[in-house]
Protein backbone atom coordinates (compact mmCIF):
# COMPACT_ATOMS: atom_id res chain seq x y z
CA UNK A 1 -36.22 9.71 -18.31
CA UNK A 2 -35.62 7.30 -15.42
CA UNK A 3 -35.12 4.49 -17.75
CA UNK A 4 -33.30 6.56 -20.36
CA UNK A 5 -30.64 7.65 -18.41
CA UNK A 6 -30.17 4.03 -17.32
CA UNK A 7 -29.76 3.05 -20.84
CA UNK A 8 -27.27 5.57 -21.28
CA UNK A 9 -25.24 4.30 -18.50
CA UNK A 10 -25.53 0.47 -20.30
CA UNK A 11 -23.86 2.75 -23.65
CA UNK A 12 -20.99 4.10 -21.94
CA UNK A 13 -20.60 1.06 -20.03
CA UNK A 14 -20.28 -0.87 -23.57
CA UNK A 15 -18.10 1.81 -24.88
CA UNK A 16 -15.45 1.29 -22.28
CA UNK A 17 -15.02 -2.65 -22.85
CA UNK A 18 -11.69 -3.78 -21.35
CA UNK A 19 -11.94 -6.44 -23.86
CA UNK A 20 -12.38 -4.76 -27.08
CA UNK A 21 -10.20 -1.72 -26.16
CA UNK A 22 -6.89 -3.99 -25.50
CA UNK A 23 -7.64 -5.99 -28.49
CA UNK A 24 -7.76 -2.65 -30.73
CA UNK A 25 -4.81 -1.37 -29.23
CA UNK A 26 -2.72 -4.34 -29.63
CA UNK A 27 -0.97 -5.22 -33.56
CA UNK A 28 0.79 -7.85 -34.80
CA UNK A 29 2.74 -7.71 -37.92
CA UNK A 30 5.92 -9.35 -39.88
CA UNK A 31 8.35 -6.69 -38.34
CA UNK A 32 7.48 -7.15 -34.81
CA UNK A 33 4.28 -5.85 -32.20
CA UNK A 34 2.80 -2.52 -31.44
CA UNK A 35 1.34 -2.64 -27.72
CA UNK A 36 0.06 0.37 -27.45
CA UNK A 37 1.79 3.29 -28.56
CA UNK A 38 5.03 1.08 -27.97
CA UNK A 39 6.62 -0.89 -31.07
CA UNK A 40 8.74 -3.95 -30.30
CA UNK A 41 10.25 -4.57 -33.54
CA UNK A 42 11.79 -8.15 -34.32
CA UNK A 43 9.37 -9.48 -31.49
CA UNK A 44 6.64 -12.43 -31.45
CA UNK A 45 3.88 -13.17 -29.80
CA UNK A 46 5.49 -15.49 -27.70
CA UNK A 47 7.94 -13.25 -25.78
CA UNK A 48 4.91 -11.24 -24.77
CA UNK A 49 3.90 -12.20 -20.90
CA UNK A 50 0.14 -10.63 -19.54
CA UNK A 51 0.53 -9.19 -16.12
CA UNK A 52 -3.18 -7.91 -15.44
CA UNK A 53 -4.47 -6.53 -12.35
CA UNK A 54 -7.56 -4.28 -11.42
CA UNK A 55 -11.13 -5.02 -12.27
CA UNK A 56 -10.99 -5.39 -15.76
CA UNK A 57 -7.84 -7.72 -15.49
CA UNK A 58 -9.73 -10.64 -16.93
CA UNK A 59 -11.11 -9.27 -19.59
CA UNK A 60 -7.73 -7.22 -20.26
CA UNK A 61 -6.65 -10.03 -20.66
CA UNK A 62 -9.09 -12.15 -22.85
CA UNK A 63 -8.31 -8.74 -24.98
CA UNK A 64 -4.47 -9.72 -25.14
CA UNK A 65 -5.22 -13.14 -26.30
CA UNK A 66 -7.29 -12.39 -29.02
CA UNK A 67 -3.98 -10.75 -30.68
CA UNK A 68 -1.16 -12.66 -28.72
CA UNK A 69 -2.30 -15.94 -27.49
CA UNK A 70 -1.89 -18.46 -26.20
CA UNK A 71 -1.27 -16.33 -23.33
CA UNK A 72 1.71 -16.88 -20.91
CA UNK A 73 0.72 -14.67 -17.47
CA UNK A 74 -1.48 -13.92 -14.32
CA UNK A 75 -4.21 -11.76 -13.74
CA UNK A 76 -5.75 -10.39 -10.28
CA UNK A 77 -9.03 -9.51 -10.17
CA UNK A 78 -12.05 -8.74 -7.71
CA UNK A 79 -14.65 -11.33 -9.49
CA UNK A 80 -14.37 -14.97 -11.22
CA UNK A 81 -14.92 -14.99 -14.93
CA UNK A 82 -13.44 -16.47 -17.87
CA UNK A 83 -9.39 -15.55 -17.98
CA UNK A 84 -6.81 -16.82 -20.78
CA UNK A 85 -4.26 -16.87 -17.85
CA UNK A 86 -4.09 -17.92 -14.07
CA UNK A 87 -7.08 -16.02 -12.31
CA UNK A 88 -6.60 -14.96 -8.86
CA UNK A 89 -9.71 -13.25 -7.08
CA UNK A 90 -8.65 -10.25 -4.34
CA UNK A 91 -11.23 -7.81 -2.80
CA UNK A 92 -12.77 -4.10 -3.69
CA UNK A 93 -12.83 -1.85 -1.94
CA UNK A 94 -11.42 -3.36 1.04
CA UNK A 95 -8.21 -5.48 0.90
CA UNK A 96 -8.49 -9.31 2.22
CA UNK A 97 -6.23 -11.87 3.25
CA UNK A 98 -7.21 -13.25 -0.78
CA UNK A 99 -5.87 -9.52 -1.80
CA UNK A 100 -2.62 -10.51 0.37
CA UNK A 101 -2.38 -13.63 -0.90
CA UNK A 102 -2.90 -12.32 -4.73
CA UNK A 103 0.43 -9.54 -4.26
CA UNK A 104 2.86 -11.82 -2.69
CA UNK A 105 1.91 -14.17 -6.25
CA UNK A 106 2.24 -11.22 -8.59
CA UNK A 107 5.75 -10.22 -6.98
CA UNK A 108 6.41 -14.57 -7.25
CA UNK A 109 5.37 -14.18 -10.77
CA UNK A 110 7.10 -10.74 -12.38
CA UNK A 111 10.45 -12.03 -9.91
CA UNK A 112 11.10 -15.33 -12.23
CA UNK A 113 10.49 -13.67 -15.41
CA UNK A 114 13.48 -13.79 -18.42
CA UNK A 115 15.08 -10.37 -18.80
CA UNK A 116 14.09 -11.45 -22.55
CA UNK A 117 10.20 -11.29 -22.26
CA UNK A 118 8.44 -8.28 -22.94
CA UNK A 119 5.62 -7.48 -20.00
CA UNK A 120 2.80 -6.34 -21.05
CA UNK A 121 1.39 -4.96 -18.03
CA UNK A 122 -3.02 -4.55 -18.28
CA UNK A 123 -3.62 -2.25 -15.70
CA UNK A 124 -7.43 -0.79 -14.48
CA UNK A 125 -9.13 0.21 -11.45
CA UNK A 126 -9.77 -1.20 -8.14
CA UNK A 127 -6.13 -3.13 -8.51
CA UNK A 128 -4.92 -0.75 -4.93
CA UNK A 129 -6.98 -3.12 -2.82
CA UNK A 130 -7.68 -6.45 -4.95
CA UNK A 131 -3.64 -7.08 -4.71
CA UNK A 132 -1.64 -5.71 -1.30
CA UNK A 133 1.72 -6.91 -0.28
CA UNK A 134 3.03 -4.90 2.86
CA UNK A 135 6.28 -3.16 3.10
CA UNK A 136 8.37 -4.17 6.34
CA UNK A 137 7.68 -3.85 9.12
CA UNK A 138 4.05 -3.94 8.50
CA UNK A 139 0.95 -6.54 9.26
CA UNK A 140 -2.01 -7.19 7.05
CA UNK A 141 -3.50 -5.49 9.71
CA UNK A 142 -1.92 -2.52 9.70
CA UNK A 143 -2.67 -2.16 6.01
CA UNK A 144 -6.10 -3.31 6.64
CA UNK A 145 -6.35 -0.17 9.22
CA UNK A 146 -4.97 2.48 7.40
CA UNK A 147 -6.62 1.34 4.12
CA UNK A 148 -9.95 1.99 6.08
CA UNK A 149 -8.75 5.42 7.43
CA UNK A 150 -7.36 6.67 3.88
CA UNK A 151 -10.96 5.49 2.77
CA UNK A 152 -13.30 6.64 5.20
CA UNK A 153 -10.79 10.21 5.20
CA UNK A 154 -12.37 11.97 2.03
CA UNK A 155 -9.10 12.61 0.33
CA UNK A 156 -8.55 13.12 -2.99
CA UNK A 157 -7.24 10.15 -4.42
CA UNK A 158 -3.72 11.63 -5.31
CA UNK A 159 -3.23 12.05 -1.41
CA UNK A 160 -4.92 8.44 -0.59
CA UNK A 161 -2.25 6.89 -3.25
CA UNK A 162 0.86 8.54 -1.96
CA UNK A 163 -0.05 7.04 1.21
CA UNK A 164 -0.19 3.63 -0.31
CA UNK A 165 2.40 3.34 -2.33
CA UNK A 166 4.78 3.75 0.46
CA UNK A 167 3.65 1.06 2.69
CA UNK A 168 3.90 -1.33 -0.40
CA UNK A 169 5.78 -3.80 -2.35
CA UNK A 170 3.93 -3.43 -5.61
CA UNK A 171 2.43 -0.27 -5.58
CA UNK A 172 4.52 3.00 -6.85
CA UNK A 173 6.40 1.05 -9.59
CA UNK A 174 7.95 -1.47 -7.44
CA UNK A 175 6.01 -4.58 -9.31
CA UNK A 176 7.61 -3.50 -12.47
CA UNK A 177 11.21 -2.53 -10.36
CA UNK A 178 10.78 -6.37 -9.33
CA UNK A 179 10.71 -7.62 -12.65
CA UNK A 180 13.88 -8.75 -14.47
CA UNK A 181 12.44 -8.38 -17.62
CA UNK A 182 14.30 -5.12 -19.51
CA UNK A 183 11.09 -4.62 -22.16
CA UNK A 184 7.33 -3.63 -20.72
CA UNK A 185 4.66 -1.34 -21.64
CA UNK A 186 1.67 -0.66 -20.02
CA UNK A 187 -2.39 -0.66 -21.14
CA UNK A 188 -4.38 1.15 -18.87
CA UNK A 189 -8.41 1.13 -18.18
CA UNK A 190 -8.37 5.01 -16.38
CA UNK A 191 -10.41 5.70 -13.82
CA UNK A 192 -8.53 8.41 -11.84
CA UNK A 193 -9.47 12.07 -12.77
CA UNK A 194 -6.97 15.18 -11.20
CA UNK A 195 -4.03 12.75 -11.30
CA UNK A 196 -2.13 10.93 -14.05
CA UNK A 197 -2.39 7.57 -15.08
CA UNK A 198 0.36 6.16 -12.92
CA UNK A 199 -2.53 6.45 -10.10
CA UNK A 200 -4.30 3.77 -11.48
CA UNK A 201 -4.23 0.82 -9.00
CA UNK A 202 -1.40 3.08 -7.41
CA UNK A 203 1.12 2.75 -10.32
CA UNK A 204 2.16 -1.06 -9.63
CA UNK A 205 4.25 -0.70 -12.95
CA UNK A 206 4.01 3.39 -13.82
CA UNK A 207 4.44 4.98 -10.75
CA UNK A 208 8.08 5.37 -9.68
CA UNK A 209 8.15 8.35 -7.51
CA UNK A 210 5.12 7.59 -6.28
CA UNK A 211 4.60 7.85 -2.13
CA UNK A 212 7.64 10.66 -2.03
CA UNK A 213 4.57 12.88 0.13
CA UNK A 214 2.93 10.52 2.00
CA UNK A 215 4.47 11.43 5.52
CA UNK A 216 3.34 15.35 4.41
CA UNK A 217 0.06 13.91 3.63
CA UNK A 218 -0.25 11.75 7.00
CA UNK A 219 0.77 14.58 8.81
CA UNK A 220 -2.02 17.10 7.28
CA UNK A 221 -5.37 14.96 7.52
CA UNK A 222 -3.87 14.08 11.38
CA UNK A 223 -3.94 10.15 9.92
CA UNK A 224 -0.52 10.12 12.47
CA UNK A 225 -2.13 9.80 15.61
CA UNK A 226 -4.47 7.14 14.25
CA UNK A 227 -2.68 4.74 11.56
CA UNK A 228 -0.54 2.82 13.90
CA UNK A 229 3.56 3.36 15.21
CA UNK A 230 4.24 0.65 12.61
CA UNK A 231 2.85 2.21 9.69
CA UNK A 232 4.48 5.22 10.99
CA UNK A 233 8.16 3.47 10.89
CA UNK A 234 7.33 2.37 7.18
CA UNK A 235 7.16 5.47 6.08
CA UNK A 236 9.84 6.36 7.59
CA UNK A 237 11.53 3.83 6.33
CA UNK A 238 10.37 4.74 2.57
CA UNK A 239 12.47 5.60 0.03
CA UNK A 240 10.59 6.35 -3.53
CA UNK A 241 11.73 4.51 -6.70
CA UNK A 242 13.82 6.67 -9.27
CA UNK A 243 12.06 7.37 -12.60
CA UNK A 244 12.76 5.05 -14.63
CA UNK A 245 12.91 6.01 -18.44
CA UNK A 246 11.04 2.54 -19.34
CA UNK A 247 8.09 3.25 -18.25
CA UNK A 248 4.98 3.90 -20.82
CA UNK A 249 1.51 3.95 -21.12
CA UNK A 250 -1.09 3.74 -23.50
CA UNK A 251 -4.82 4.68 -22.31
CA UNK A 252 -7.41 2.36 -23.81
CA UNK A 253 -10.89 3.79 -21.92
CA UNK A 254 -11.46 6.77 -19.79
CA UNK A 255 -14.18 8.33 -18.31
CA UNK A 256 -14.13 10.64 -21.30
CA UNK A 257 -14.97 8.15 -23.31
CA UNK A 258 -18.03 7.02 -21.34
CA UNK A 259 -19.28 10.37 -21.24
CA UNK A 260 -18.99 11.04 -24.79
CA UNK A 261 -21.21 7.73 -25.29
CA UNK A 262 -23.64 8.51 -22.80
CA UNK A 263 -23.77 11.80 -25.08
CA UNK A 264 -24.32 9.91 -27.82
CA UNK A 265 -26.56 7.79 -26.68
CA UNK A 266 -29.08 11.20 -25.64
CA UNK A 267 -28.86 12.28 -28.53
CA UNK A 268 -29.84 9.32 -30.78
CA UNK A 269 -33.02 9.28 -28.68
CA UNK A 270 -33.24 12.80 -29.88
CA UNK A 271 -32.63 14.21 -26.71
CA UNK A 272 -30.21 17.61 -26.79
CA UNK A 273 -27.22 16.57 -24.09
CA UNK A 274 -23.37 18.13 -23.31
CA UNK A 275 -20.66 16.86 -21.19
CA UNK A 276 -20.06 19.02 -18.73
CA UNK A 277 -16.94 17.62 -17.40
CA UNK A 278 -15.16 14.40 -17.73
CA UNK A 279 -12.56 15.50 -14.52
CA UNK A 280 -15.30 15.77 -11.77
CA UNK A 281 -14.13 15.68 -8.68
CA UNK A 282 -14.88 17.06 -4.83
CA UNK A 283 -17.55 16.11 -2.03
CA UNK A 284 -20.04 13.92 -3.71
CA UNK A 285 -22.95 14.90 -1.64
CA UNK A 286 -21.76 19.03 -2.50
CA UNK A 287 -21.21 18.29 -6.22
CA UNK A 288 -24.47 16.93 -6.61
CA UNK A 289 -26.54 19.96 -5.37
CA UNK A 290 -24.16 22.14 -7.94
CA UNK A 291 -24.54 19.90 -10.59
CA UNK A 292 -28.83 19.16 -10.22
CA UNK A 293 -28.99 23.41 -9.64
CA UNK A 294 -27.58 23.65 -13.16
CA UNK A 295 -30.61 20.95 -14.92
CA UNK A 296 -31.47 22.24 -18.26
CA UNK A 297 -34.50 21.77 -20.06
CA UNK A 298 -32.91 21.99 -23.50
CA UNK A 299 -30.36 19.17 -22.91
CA UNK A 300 -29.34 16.36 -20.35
CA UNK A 301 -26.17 17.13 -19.11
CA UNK A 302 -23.55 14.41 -18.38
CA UNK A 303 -20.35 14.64 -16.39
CA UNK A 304 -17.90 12.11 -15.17
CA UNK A 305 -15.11 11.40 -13.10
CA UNK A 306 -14.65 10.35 -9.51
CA UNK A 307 -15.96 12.18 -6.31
CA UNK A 308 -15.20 11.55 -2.24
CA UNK A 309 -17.15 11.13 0.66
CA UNK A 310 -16.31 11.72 4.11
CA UNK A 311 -17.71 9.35 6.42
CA UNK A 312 -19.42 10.60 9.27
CA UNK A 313 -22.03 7.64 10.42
CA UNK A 314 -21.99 3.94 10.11
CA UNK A 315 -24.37 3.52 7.52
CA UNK A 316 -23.82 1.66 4.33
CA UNK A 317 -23.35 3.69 0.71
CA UNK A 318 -21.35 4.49 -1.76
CA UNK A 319 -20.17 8.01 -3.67
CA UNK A 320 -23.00 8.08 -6.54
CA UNK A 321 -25.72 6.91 -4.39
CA UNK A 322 -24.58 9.10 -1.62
CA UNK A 323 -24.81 11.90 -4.32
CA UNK A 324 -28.14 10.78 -5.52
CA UNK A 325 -29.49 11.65 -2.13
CA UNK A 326 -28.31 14.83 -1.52
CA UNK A 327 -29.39 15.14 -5.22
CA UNK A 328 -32.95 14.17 -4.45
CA UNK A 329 -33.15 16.36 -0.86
CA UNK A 330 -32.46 19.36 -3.35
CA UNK A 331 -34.87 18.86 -6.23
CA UNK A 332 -38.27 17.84 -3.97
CA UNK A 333 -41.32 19.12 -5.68
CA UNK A 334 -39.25 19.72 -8.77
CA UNK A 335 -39.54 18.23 -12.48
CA UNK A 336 -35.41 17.40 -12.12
CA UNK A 337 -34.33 13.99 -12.52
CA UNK A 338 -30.33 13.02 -11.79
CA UNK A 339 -28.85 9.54 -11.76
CA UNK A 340 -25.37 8.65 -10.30
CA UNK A 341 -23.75 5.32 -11.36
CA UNK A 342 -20.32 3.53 -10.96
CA UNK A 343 -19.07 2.29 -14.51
CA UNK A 344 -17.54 -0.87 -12.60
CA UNK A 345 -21.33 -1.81 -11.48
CA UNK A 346 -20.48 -1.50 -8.10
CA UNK A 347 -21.01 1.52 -5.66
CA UNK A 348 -18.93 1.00 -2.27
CA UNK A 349 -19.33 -2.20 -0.20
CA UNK A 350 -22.92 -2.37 -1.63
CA UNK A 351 -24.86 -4.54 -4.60
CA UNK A 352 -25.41 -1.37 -6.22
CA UNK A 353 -24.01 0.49 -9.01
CA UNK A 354 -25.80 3.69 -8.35
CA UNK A 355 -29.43 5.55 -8.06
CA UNK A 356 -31.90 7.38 -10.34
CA UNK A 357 -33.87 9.58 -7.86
CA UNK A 358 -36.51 12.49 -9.42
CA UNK A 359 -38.75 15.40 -8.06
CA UNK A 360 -40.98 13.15 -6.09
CA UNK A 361 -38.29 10.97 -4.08
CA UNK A 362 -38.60 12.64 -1.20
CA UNK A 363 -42.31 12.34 -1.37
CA UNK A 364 -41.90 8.76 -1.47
CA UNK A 365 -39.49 8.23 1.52
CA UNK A 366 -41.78 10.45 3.48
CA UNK A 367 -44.60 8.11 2.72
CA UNK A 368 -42.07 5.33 3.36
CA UNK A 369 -40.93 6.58 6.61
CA UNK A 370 -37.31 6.84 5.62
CA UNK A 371 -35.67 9.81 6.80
CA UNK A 372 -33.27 11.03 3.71
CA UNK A 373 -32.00 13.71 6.01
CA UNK A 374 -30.84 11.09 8.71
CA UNK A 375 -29.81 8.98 6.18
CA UNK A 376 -27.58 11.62 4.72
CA UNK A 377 -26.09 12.48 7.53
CA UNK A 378 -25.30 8.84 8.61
CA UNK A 379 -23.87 7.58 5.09
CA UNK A 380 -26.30 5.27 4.81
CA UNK A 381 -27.94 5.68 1.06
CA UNK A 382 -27.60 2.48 0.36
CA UNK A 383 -30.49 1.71 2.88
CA UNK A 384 -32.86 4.63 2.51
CA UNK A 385 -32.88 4.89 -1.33
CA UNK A 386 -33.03 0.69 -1.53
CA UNK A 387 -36.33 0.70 0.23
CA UNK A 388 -37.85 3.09 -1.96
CA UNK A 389 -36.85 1.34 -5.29
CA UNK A 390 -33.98 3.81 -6.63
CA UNK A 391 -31.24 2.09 -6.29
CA UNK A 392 -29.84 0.47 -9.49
CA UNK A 393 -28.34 -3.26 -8.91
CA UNK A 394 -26.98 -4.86 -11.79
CA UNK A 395 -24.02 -6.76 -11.04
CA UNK A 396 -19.98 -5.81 -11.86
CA UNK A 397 -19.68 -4.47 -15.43
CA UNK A 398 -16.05 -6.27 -16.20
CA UNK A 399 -15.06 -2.46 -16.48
CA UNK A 400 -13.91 0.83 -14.88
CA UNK A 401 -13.41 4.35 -15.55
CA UNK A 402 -14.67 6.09 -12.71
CA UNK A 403 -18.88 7.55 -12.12
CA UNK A 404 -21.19 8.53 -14.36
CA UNK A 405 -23.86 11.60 -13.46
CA UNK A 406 -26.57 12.74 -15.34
CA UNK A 407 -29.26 15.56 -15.21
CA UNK A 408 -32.10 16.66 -16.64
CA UNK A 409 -35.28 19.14 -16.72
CA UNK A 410 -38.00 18.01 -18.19
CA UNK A 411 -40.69 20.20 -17.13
């Protein structure tokens, strides 16, 4: 089951290909383009310009120029691989002075556009911290702080991106407010749940309004007495975009969609499965002891989304593998098996995209001297469950739509 569910996580991976998605969603015909669910009639390929940022940017973008190229644009991203345009490389999950360097080049970029062009903006996760570009009066520094606050907070991300977009100059719809060009749309990889789409990479072309709440949400999680007098004056400072009427999005992959495959993929191995939720949110560690209590002999059960953890020790982890320990504290002794993976291939600042942990886990930590308990209460499940071989570590997937979970009985 181990190795199923691992396969499953390969099929929903596949089924949320930045690549093939934009290319499907993107049509070209004698009258003009269709980019999404928005038709530029009388255009050509060649007033289209690629603005990609997020994880998938680069292959967002290969996905473009399979319809439109040759490709004029940029792309952002948190990994090298093959792009059609410019490829600048930022950091996930925490911003670096190559994420600094990558937002003041977008603004450079969308600033000396032709109000003639038509953006086509390729937007997925991950793009919040792989491009930054401060709002006055702020430092790197200061973003660098707060940005490890908001993460280490447990906050739902709707709270985390209010905050964010108003210390910015890209995020809450200002990239796109920056841009001279009077035609965009936007193509975006989801992989927010409990929030709409213009929280992906915190809205850099969708999310005009965005940030109007962020000194209410400072001032509730107590962030005021510890994010710094300047970031405190920035907010003040803030003033939220209008909404502007341009603004649309088409969603080309979801975490829907990946657990639907997963589903599928069960099920052609004959196994009965259900998606329980595709909007999972909450506690990781806390939704994973709900979620293993419900196992089910009769079917795996699947849900996806995108959970939180509060961090309380020093240790290193990440939300799914931080769930897959609770998970495997709760099911000792049982015949339960639960797996936790990050469609993007990467779980927190660690190698790995998630764990597969089963009934005897616990057993084998105890015989390893590792202490899931301490680890658990340290954040450090990237340590404990990598020295007892149930970690899974297979590189960045080119995608993202949020965390995959699965569970299953098979006593």
């Amino acid at each position: 089951m181990k190795a199923i569910m691992i396969e499953a996580y390969e099929a929903a991976v596949s089924a949320c290909d930045p690549q093939a998605a934009v290319a499907a969603a993107i049509t070209v015909d004698d009258g003009g383009l269709a980019l999404g669910d928005a038709r530029f009639d009388g255009a050509t390929k060649s007033d289209v310009v690629v603005v990609a940022l997020g994880k998938a940017a680069a292959a967002m973008a290969r996905g473009a120029d399979m319809r439109l190229g040759p490709l004029r644009g940029i792309a952002v991203s948190n990994h090298v691989e093959p792009s059609p345009v410019p490829l600048l490389v930022g950091s996930h999950p925490v911003p670096s002075a190559a994420s600094l360097e990558g937002g003041e080049l977008l603004l450079a970029f969308v600033e000396n556009l032709a109000p003639t062009d038509i953006v086509l903006y390729l937007i997925s996760g991950g793009g919040s911290s792989i491009a930054v570009a401060p709002a006055m009066p702020l430092t790197f520094e200061d973003l660098e702080h707060l940005n490890s606050v908001l993460l280490r907070s447990g906050a739902p991300i709707g709270d985390v991106n209010e905050v964010r977009a108003a210390v910015s100059r890209i995020k809450g719809g200002r990239l796109a407010a920056a841009c001279p060009a009077v035609r965009s749309t936007t193509l975006v990889l989801s992989d927010v749940v409990g929030v709409g789409v213009t929280h992906v990479a915190s809205g850099p072309s969708l999310g005009a309004g965005m940030g109007a709440r962020a000194m209410d949400v400072v001032r509730r999680y107590g962030f005021d007495s510890v994010v710094g007098s300047r970031v405190m004056e920035a907010l003040a400072l803030f003033d939220p975009l209008p909404p502007d009427h341009r603004q649309n999005a088409t969603v080309v992959g979801s975490s829907e969609v990946a657990a639907r495959a997963a589903v599928s993929y069960f099920r052609s191995h004959g196994l009965g499965a259900a998606v329980i939720t595709s909007e999972m949110t909450g506690e990781a560690r806390t939704v994973a002891r709900e979620m293993v209590r419900k196992a089910d002999p009769e079917r795996v059960l699947v849900q996806t989304g995108e959970t939180t953890v509060t961090v309380r020790g020093s240790g290193r982890g990440g939300r799914n593998q931080e769930a897959a320990l609770s998970a495997a504290i709760e099911i000792a002794g049982s015949d339960v098996v639960f797996g936790a993976f990050g469609t993007d291939g990467i779980d927190g600042a660690t190698p790995a995209a998630g764990a597969v942990v089963d009934g005897s886990t616990a057993a084998t930590a105890l015989d390893s001297d590792v202490d899931l308990l301490d680890s658990l209460e340290t954040n450090d499940s990237f340590t404990s469950l990598s020295a007892i071989d149930a970690v899974l570590i297979r590189g960045d997937t080119g995608t993202n739509v949020g965390d995959l979970w699965m569970v299953a009985d098979i006593g």
